[in-house]
N, C-alpha and C. Protein backbone atom coordinates (compact mmCIF):
# COMPACT_ATOMS: atom_id res chain seq x y z
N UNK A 1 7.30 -4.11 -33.48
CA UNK A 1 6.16 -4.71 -32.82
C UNK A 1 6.38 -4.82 -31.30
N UNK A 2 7.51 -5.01 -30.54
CA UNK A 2 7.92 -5.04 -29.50
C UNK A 2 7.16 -3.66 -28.72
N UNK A 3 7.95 -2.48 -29.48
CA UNK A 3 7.62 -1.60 -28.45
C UNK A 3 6.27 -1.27 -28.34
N UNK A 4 5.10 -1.97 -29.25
CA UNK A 4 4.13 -1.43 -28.98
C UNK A 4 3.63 -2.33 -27.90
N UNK A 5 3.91 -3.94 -27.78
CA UNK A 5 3.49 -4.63 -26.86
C UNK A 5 3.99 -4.01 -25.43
N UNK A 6 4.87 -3.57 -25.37
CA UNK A 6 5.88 -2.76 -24.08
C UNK A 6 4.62 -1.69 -23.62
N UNK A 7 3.91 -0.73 -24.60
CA UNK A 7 3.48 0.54 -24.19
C UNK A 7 1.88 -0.08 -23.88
N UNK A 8 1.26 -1.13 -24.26
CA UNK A 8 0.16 -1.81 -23.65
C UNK A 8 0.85 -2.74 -22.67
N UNK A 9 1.67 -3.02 -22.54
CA UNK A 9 1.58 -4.23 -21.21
C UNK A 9 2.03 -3.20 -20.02
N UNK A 10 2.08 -2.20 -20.00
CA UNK A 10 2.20 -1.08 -18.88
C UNK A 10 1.42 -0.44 -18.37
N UNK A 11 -0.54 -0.83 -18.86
CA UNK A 11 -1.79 -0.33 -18.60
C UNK A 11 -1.80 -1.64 -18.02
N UNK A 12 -1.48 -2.69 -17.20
CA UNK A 12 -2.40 -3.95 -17.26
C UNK A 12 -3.28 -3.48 -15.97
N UNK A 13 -2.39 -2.86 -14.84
CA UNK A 13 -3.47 -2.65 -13.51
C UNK A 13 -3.43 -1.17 -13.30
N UNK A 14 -4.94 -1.03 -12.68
CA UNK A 14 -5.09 0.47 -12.25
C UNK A 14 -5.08 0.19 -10.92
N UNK A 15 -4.61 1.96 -10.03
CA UNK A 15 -4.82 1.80 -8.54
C UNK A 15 -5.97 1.54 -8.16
N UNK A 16 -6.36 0.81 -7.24
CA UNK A 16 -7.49 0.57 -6.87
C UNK A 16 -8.10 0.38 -5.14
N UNK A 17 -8.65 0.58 -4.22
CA UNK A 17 -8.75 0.26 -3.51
C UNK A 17 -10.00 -0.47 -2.76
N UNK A 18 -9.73 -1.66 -2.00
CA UNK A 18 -10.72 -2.78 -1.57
C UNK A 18 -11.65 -1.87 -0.39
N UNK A 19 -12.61 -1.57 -0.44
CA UNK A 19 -13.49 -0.76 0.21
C UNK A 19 -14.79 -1.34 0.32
N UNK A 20 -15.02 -2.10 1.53
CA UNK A 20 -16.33 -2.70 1.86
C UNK A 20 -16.68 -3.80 0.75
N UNK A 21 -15.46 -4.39 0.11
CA UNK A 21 -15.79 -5.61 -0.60
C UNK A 21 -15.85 -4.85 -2.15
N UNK A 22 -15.79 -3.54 -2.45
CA UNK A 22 -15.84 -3.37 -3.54
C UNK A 22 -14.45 -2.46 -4.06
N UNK A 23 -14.29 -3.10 -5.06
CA UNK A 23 -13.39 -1.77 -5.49
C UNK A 23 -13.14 -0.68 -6.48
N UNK A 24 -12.83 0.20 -5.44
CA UNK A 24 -12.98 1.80 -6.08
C UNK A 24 -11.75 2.12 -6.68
N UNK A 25 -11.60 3.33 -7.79
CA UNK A 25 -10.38 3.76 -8.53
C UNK A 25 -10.15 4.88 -7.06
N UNK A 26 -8.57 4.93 -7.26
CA UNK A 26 -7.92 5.79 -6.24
C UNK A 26 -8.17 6.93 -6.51
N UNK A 27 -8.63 7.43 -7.95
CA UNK A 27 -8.62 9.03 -7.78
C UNK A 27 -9.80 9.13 -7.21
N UNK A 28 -10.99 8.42 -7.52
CA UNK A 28 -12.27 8.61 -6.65
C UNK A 28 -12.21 9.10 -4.75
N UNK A 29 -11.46 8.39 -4.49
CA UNK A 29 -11.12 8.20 -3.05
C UNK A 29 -10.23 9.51 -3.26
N UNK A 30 -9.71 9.82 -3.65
CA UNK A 30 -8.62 11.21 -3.08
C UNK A 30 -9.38 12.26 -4.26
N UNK A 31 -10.27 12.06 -4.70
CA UNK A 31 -11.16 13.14 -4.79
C UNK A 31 -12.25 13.57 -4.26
N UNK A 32 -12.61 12.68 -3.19
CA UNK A 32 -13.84 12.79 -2.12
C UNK A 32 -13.07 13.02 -1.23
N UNK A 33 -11.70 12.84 -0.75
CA UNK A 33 -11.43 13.30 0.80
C UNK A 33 -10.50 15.01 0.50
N UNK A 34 -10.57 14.93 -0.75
CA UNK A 34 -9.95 16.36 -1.14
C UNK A 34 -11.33 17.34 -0.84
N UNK A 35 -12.80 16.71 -1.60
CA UNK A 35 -13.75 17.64 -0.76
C UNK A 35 -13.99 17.52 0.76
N UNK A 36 -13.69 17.05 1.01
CA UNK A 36 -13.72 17.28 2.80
C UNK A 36 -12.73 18.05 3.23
N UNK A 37 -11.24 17.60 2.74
CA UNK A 37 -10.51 18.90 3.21
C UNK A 37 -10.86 20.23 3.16
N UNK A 38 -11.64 20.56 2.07
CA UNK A 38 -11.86 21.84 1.58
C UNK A 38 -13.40 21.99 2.27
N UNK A 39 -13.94 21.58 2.40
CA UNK A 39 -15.10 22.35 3.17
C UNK A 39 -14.71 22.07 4.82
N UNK A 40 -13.76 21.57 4.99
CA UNK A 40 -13.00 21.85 6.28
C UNK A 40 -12.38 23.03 6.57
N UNK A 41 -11.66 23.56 5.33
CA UNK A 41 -11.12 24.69 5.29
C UNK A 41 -11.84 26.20 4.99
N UNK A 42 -12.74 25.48 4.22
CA UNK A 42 -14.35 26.56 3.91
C UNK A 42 -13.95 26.68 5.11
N UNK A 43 -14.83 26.07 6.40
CA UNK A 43 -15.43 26.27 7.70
C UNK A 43 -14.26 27.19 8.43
N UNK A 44 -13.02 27.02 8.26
CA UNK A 44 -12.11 28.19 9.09
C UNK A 44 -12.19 29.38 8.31
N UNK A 45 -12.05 29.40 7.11
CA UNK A 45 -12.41 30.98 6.42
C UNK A 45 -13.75 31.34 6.90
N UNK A 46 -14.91 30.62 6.95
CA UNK A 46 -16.12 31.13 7.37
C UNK A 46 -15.94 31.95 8.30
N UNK A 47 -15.42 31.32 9.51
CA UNK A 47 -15.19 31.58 10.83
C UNK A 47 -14.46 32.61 11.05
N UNK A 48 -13.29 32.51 10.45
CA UNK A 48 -12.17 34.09 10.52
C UNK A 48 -13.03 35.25 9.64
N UNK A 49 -13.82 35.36 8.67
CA UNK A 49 -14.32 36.47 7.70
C UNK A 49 -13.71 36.41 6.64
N UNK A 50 -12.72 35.38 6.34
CA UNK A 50 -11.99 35.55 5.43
C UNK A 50 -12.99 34.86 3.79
N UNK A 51 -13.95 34.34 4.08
CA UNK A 51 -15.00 34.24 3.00
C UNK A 51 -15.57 35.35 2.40
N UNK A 52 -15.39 36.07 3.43
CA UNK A 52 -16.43 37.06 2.60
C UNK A 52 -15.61 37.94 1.40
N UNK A 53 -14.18 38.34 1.70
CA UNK A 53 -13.45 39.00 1.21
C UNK A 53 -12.91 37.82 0.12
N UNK A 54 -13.22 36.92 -0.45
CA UNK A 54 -12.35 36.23 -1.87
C UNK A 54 -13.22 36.52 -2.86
N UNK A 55 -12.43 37.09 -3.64
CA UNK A 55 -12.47 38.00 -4.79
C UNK A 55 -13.58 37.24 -6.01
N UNK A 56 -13.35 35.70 -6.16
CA UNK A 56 -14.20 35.10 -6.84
C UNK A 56 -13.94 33.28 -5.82
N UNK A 57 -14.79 32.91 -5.34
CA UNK A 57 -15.19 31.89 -4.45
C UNK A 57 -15.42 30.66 -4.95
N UNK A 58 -15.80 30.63 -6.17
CA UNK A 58 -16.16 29.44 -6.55
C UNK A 58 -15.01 28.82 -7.63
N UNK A 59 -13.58 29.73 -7.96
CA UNK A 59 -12.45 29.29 -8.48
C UNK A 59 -11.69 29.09 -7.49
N UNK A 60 -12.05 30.00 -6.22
CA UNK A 60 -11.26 29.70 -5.04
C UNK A 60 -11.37 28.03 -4.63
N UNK A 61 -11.81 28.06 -4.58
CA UNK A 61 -12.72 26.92 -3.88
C UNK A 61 -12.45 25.91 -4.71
N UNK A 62 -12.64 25.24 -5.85
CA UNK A 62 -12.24 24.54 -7.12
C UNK A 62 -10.64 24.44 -6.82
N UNK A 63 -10.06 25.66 -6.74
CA UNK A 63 -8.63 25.61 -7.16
C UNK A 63 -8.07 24.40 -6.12
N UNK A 64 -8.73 24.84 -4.72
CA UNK A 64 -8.07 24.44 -3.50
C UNK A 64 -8.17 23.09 -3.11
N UNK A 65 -9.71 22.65 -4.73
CA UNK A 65 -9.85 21.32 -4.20
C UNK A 65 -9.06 20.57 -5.03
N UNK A 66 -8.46 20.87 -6.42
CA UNK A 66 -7.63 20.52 -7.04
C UNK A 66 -6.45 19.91 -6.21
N UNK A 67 -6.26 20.99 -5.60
CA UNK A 67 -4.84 21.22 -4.96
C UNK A 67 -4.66 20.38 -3.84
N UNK A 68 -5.60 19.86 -3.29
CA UNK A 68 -5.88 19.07 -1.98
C UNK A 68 -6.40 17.59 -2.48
N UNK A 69 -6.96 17.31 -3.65
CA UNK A 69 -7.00 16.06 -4.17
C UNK A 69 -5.45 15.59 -4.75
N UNK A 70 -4.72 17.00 -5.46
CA UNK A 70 -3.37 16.59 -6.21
C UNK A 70 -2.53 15.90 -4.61
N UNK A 71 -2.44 16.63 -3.87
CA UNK A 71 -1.57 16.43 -2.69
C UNK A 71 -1.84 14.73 -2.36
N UNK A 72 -3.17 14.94 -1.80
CA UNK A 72 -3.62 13.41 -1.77
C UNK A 72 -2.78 12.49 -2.21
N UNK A 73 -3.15 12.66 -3.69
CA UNK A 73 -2.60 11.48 -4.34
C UNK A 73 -1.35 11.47 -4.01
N UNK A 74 -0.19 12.64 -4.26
CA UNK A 74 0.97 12.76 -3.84
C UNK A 74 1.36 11.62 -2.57
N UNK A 75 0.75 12.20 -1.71
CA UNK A 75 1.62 11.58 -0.55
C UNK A 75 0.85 10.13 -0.06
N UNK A 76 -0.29 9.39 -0.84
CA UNK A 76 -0.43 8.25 -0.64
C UNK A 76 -0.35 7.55 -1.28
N UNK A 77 0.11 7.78 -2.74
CA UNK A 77 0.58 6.56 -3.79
C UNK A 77 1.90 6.93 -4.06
N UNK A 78 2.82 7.69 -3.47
CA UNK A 78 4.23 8.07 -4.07
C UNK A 78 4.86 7.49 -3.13
């Protein structure tokens, strides 16, 4: 019985952050500034031509926002 009280008393808090009096879950927040990175980065591929040449754009694009929300989290809750 122990260890199951152990594996629920280890959910008690989620990250959260106080934002204008309300609070939001952290992945929300590092999944909205992960889309900004990336249509930040859209805008330099635009600019160089390098948009036009990706092979499929809309996995591109997905992948990078993955990858830029994962980081996020990385380096502000670790």
């Amino acid at each position: 019985m122990s260890c199951l009280s152990i594996g629920v008393a280890a959910c008690s808090a989620s990250p959260s952050r106080n934002i204008l009096g309300s609070y939001f879950p952290t992945w929300m927040v590092c999944a909205l500034l992960g889309i900004v990175v990336v249509v930040v980065i859209r805008g330099v591929l635009v600019k160089t031509g390098i948009d036009a040449t990706l092979p499929v754009p809309v996995i591109v694009y997905l992948s990078m926002w993955t990858a830029a929300t994962l980081a996020i989290w990385l380096l502000w809750l670790a």
